[in-house]
C-alpha atoms as a PDB file:
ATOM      1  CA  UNK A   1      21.645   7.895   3.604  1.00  0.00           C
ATOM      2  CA  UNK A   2      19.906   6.450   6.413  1.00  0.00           C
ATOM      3  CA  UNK A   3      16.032   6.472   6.364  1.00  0.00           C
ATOM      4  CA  UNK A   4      12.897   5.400   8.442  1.00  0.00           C
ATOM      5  CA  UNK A   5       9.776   4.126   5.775  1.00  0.00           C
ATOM      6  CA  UNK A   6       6.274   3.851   7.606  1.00  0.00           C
ATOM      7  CA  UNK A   7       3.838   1.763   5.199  1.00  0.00           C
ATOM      8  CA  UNK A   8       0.603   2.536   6.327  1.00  0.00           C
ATOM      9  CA  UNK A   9      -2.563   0.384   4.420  1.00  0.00           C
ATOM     10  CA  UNK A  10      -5.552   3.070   4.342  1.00  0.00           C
ATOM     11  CA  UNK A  11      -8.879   2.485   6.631  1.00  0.00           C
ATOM     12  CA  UNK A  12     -11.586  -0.299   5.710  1.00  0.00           C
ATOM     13  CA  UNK A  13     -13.964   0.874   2.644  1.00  0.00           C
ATOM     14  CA  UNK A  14     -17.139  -0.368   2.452  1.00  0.00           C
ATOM     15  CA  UNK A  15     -16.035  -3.237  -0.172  1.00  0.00           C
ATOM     16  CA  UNK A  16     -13.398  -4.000   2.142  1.00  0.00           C
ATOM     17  CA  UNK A  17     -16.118  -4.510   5.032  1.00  0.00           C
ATOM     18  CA  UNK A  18     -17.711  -7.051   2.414  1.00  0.00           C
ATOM     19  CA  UNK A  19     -14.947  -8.558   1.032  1.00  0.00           C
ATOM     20  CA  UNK A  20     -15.327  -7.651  -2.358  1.00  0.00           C
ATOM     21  CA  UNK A  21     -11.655  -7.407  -4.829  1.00  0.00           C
ATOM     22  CA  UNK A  22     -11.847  -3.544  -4.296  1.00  0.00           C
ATOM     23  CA  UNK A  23      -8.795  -2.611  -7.009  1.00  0.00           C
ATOM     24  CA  UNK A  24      -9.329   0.491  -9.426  1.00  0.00           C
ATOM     25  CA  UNK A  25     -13.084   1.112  -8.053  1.00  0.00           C
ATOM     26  CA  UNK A  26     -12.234   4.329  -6.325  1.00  0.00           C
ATOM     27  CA  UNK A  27     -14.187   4.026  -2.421  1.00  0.00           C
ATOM     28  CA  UNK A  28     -13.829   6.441   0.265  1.00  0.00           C
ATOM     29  CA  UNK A  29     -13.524   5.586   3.462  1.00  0.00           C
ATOM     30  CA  UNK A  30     -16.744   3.881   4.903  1.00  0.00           C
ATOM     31  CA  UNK A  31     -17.444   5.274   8.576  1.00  0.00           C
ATOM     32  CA  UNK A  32     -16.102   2.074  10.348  1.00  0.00           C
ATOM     33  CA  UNK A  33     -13.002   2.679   8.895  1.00  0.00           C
ATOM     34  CA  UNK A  34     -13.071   6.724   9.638  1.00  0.00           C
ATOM     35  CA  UNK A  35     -13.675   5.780  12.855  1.00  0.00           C
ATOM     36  CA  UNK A  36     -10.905   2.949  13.131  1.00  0.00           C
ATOM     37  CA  UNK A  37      -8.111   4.740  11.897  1.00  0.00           C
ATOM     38  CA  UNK A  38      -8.925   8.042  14.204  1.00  0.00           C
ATOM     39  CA  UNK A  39      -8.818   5.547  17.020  1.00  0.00           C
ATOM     40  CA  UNK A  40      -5.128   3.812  15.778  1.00  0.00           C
ATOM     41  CA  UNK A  41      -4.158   7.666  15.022  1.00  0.00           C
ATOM     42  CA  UNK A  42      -5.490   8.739  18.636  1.00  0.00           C
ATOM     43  CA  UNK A  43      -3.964   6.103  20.264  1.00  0.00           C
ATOM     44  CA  UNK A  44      -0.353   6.939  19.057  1.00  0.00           C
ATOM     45  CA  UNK A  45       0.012   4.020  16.391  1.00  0.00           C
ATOM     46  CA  UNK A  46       1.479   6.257  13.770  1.00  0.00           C
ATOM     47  CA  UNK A  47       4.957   7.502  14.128  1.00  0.00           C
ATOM     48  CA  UNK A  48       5.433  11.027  13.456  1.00  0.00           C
ATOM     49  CA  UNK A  49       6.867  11.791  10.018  1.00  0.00           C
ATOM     50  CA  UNK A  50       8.359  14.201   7.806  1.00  0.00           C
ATOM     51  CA  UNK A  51       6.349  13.965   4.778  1.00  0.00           C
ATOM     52  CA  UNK A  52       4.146  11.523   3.373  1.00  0.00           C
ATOM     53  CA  UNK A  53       3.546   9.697  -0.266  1.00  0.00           C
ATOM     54  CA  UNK A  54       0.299   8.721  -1.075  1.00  0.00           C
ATOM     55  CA  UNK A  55      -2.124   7.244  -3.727  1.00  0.00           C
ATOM     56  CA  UNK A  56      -4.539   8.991  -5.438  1.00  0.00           C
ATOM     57  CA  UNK A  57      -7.102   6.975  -4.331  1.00  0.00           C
ATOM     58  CA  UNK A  58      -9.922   8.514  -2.433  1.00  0.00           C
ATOM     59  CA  UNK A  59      -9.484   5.679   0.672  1.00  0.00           C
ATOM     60  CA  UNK A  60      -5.712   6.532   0.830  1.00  0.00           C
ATOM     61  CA  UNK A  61      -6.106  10.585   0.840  1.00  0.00           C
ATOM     62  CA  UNK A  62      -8.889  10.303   3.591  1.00  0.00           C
ATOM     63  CA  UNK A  63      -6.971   8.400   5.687  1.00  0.00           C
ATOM     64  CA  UNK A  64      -3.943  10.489   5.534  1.00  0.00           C
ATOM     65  CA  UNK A  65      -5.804  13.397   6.348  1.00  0.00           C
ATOM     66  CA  UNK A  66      -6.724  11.627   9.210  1.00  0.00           C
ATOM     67  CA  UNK A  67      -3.152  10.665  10.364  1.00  0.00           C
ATOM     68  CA  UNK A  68      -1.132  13.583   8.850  1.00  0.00           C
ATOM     69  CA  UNK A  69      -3.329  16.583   8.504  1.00  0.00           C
ATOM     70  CA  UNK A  70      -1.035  19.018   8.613  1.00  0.00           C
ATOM     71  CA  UNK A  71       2.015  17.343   7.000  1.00  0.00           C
ATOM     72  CA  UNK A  72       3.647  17.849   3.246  1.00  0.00           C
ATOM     73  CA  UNK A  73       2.644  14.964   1.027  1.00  0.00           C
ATOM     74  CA  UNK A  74       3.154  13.704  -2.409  1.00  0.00           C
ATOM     75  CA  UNK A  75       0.435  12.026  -4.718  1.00  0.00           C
ATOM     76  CA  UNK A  76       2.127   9.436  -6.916  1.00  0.00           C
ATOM     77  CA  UNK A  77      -0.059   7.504  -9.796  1.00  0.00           C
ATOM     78  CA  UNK A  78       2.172   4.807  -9.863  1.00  0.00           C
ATOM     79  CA  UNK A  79       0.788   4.072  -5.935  1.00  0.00           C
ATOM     80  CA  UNK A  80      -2.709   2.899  -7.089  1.00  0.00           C
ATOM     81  CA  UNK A  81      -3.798  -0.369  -6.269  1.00  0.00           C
ATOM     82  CA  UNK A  82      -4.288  -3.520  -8.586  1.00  0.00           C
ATOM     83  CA  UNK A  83      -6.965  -3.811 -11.268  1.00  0.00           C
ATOM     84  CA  UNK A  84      -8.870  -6.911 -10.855  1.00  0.00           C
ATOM     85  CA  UNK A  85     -10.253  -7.250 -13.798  1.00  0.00           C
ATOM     86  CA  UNK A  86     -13.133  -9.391 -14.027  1.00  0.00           C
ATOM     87  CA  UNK A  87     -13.297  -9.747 -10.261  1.00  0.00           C
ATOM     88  CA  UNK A  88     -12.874  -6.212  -9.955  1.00  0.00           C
ATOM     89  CA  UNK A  89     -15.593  -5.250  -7.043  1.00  0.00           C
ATOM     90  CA  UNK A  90     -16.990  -8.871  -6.664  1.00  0.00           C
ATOM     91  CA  UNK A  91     -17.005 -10.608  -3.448  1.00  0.00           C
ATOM     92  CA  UNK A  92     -16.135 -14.567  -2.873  1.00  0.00           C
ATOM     93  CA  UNK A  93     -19.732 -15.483  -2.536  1.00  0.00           C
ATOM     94  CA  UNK A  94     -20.627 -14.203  -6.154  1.00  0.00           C
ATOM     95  CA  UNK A  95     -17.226 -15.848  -8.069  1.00  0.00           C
ATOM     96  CA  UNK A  96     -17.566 -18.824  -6.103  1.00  0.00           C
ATOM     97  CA  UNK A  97     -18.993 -20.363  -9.628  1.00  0.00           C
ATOM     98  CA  UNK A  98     -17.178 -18.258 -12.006  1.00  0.00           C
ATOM     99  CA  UNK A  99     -14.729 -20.631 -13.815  1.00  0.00           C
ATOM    100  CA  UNK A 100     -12.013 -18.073 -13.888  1.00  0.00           C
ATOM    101  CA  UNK A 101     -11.945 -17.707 -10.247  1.00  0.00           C
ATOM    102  CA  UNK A 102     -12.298 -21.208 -10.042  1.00  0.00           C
ATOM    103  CA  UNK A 103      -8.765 -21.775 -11.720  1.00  0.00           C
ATOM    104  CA  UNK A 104      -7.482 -18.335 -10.338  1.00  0.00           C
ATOM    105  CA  UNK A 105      -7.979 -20.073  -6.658  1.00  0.00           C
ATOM    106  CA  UNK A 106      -6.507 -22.775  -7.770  1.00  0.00           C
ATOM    107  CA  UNK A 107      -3.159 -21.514  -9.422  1.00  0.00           C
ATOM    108  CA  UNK A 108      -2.810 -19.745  -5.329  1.00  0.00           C
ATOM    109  CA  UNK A 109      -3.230 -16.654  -7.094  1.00  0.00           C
ATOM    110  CA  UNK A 110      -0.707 -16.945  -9.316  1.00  0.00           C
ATOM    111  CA  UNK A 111      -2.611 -16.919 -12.353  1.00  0.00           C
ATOM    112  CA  UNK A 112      -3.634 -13.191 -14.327  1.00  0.00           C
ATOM    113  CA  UNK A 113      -6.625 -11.222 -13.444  1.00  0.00           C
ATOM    114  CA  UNK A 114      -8.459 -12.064 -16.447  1.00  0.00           C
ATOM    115  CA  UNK A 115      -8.865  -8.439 -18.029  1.00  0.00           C
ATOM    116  CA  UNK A 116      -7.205  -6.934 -15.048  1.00  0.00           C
ATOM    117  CA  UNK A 117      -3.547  -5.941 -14.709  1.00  0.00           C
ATOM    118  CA  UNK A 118      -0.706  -8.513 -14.691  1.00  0.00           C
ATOM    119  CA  UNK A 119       0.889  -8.850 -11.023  1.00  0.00           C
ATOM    120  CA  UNK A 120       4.437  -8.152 -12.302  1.00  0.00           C
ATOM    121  CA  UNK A 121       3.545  -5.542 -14.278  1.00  0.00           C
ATOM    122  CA  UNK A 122       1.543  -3.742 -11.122  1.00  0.00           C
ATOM    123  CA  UNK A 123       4.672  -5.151  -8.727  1.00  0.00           C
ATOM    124  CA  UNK A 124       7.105  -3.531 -11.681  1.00  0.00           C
ATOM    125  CA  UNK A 125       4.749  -0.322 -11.373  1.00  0.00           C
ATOM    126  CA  UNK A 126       4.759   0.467  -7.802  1.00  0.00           C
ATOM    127  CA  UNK A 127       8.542  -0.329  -7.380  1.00  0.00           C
ATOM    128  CA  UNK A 128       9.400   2.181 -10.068  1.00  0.00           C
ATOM    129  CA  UNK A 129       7.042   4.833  -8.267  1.00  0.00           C
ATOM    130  CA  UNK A 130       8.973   3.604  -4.899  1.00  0.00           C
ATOM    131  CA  UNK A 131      12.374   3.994  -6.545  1.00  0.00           C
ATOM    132  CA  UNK A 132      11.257   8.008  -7.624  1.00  0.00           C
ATOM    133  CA  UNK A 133       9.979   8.376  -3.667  1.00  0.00           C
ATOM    134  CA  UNK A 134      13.548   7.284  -2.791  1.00  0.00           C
ATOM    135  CA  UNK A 135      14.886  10.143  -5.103  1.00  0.00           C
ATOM    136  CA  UNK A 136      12.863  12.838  -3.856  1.00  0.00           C
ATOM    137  CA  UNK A 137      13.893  11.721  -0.313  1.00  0.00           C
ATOM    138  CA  UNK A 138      17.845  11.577  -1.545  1.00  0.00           C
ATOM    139  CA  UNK A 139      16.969  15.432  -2.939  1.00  0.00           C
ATOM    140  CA  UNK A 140      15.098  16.665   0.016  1.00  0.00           C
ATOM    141  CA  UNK A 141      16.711  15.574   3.119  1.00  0.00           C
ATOM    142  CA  UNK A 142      20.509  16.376   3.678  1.00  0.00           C
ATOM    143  CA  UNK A 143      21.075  16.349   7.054  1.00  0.00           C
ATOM    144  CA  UNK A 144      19.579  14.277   9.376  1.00  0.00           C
ATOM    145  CA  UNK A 145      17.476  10.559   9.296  1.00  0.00           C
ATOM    146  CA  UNK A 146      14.191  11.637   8.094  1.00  0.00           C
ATOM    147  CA  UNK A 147      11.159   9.538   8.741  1.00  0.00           C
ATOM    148  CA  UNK A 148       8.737   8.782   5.287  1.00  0.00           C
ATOM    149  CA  UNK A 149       5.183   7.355   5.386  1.00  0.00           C
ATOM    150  CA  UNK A 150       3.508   5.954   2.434  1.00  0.00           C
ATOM    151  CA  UNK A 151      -0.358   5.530   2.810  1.00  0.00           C
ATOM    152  CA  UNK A 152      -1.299   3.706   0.040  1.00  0.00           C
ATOM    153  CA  UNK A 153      -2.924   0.344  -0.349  1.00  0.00           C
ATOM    154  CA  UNK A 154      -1.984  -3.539   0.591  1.00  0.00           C
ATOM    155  CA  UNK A 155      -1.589  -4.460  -3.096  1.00  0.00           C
ATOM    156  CA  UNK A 156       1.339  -1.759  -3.139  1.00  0.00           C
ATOM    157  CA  UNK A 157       2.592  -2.471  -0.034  1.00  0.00           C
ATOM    158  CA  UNK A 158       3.152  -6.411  -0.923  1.00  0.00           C
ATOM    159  CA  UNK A 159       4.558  -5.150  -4.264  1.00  0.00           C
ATOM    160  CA  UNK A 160       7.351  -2.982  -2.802  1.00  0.00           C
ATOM    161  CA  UNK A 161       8.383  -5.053   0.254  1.00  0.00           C
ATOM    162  CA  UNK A 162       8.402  -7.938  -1.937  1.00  0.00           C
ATOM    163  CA  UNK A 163      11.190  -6.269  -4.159  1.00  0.00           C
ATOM    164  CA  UNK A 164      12.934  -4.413  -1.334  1.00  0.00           C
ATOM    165  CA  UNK A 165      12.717  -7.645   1.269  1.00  0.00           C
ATOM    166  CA  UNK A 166      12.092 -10.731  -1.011  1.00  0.00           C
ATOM    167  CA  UNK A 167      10.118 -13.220   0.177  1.00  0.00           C
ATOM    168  CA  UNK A 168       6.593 -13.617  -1.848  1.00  0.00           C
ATOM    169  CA  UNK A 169       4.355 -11.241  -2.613  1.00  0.00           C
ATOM    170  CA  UNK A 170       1.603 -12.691  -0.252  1.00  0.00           C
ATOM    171  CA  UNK A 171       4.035 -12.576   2.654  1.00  0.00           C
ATOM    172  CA  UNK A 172       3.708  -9.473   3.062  1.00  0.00           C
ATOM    173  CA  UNK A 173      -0.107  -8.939   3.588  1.00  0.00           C
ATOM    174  CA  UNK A 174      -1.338  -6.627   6.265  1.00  0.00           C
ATOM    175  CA  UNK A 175      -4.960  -5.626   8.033  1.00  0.00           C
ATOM    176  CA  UNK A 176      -6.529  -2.249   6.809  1.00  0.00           C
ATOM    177  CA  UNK A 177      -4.610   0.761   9.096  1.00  0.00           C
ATOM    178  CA  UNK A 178      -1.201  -1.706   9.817  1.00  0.00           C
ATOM    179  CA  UNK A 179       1.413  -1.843   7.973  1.00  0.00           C
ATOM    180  CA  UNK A 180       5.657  -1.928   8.255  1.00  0.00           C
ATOM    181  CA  UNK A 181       8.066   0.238   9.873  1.00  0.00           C
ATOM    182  CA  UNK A 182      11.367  -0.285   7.447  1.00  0.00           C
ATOM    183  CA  UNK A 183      14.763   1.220   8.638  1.00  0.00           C
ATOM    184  CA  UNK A 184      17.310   1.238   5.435  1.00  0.00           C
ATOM    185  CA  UNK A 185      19.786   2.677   3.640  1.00  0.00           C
ATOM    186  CA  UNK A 186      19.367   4.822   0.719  1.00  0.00           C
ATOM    187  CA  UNK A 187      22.877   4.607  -1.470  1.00  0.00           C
ATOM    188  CA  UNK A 188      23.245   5.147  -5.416  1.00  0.00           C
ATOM    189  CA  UNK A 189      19.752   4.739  -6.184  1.00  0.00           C
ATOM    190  CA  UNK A 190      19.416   1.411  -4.675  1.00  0.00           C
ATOM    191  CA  UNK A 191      18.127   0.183  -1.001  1.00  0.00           C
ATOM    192  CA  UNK A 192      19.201  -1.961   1.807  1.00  0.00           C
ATOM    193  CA  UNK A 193      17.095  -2.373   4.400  1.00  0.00           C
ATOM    194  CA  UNK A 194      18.296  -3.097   7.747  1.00  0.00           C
ATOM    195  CA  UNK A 195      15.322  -3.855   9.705  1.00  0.00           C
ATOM    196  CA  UNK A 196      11.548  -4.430   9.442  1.00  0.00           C
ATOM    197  CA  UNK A 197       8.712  -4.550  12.169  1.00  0.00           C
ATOM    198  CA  UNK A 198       5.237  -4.654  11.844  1.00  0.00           C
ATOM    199  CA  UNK A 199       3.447  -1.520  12.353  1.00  0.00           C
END
């Protein structure tokens, strides 16, 4: 089954805005970001869709109502961003010190989030939640190419497009409100993916 996946990061939050390791802290939208993604959305930037999956996060709902108001949607848990643990809602400026961060930096990320959740275990998380949003797209739509957002946040988005694309995880960073525009293939609960462009 052929498909068309729109990954949409949600609007800036006020941690974002001071670049603080905004994870499981749950932020709404702050009103530079409101007003950013009504501007993207105004402007045409998002591709109409058929329905939408979503976190359950409060930045990730407020931005889809912003972009899809009117369209069916599906909360999934397994969506939610990271949890940073110790860094959790901490900017640069106040771990610069922190010995943790220290060798965090430099293992290029690659160590744990001390007290936080273990990358492959949150990259193992939101694949399995992708996997059940293929499903429910294999149940729902029978008859034509139907076109799928996700808004969710750019923790997941690495996570999935790192298992569905390879490359590494941090490849596949994006800016709050951009994201990917996948075209694949849907076949015995598997995907190939034909062709990716930046949102």
């Amino acid at each position: 089954m052929k498909v068309n996946l729109i990954f949409i990061r949600h609007g800036e939050t006020k941690g974002n805005l001071e670049k603080r390791y905004i994870g499981k802290t749950d932020e709404s939208l702050c009103e530079e970001g409101r007003q950013r993604i009504l501007k993207l959305a105004d402007g045409g930037k998002y591709p109409l869709t058929d329905f939408v999956f979503l976190s359950p996060m409060k930045r990730c709902r407020e931005t889809c109502q912003i972009i899809y108001p009117s369209c069916k949607m599906c909360v999934m848990e397994e969506f939610r961003e990271i949890d940073f643990g110790l860094f959790e809602n901490r900017s640069y400026k106040e771990l610069e010190d922190d010995i943790n961060y220290i060798n965090w930096i430099k293992s290029n990320g690659e160590l744990p989030f001390p007290d936080g959740e273990p990358r492959e275990s949150f990259i193992d998380r939101c694949y399995t939640g992708f996997l059940k949003a293929c499903d429910e797209i294999n149940r729902s739509f029978r008859k034509k190419i139907p076109v799928v957002a996700f808004v969710i946040h750019g923790g997941t988005i690495m996570a999935i497009m790192s298992k569905i694309c390879g490359k590494s995880y941090f490849d596949w960073q994006v800016k709050n409100g951009c994201g990917y525009v996948v075209e694949a293939v849907l076949k015995d609960g598997t995907i190939e993916v034909d062709k990716v462009e930046k949102l």
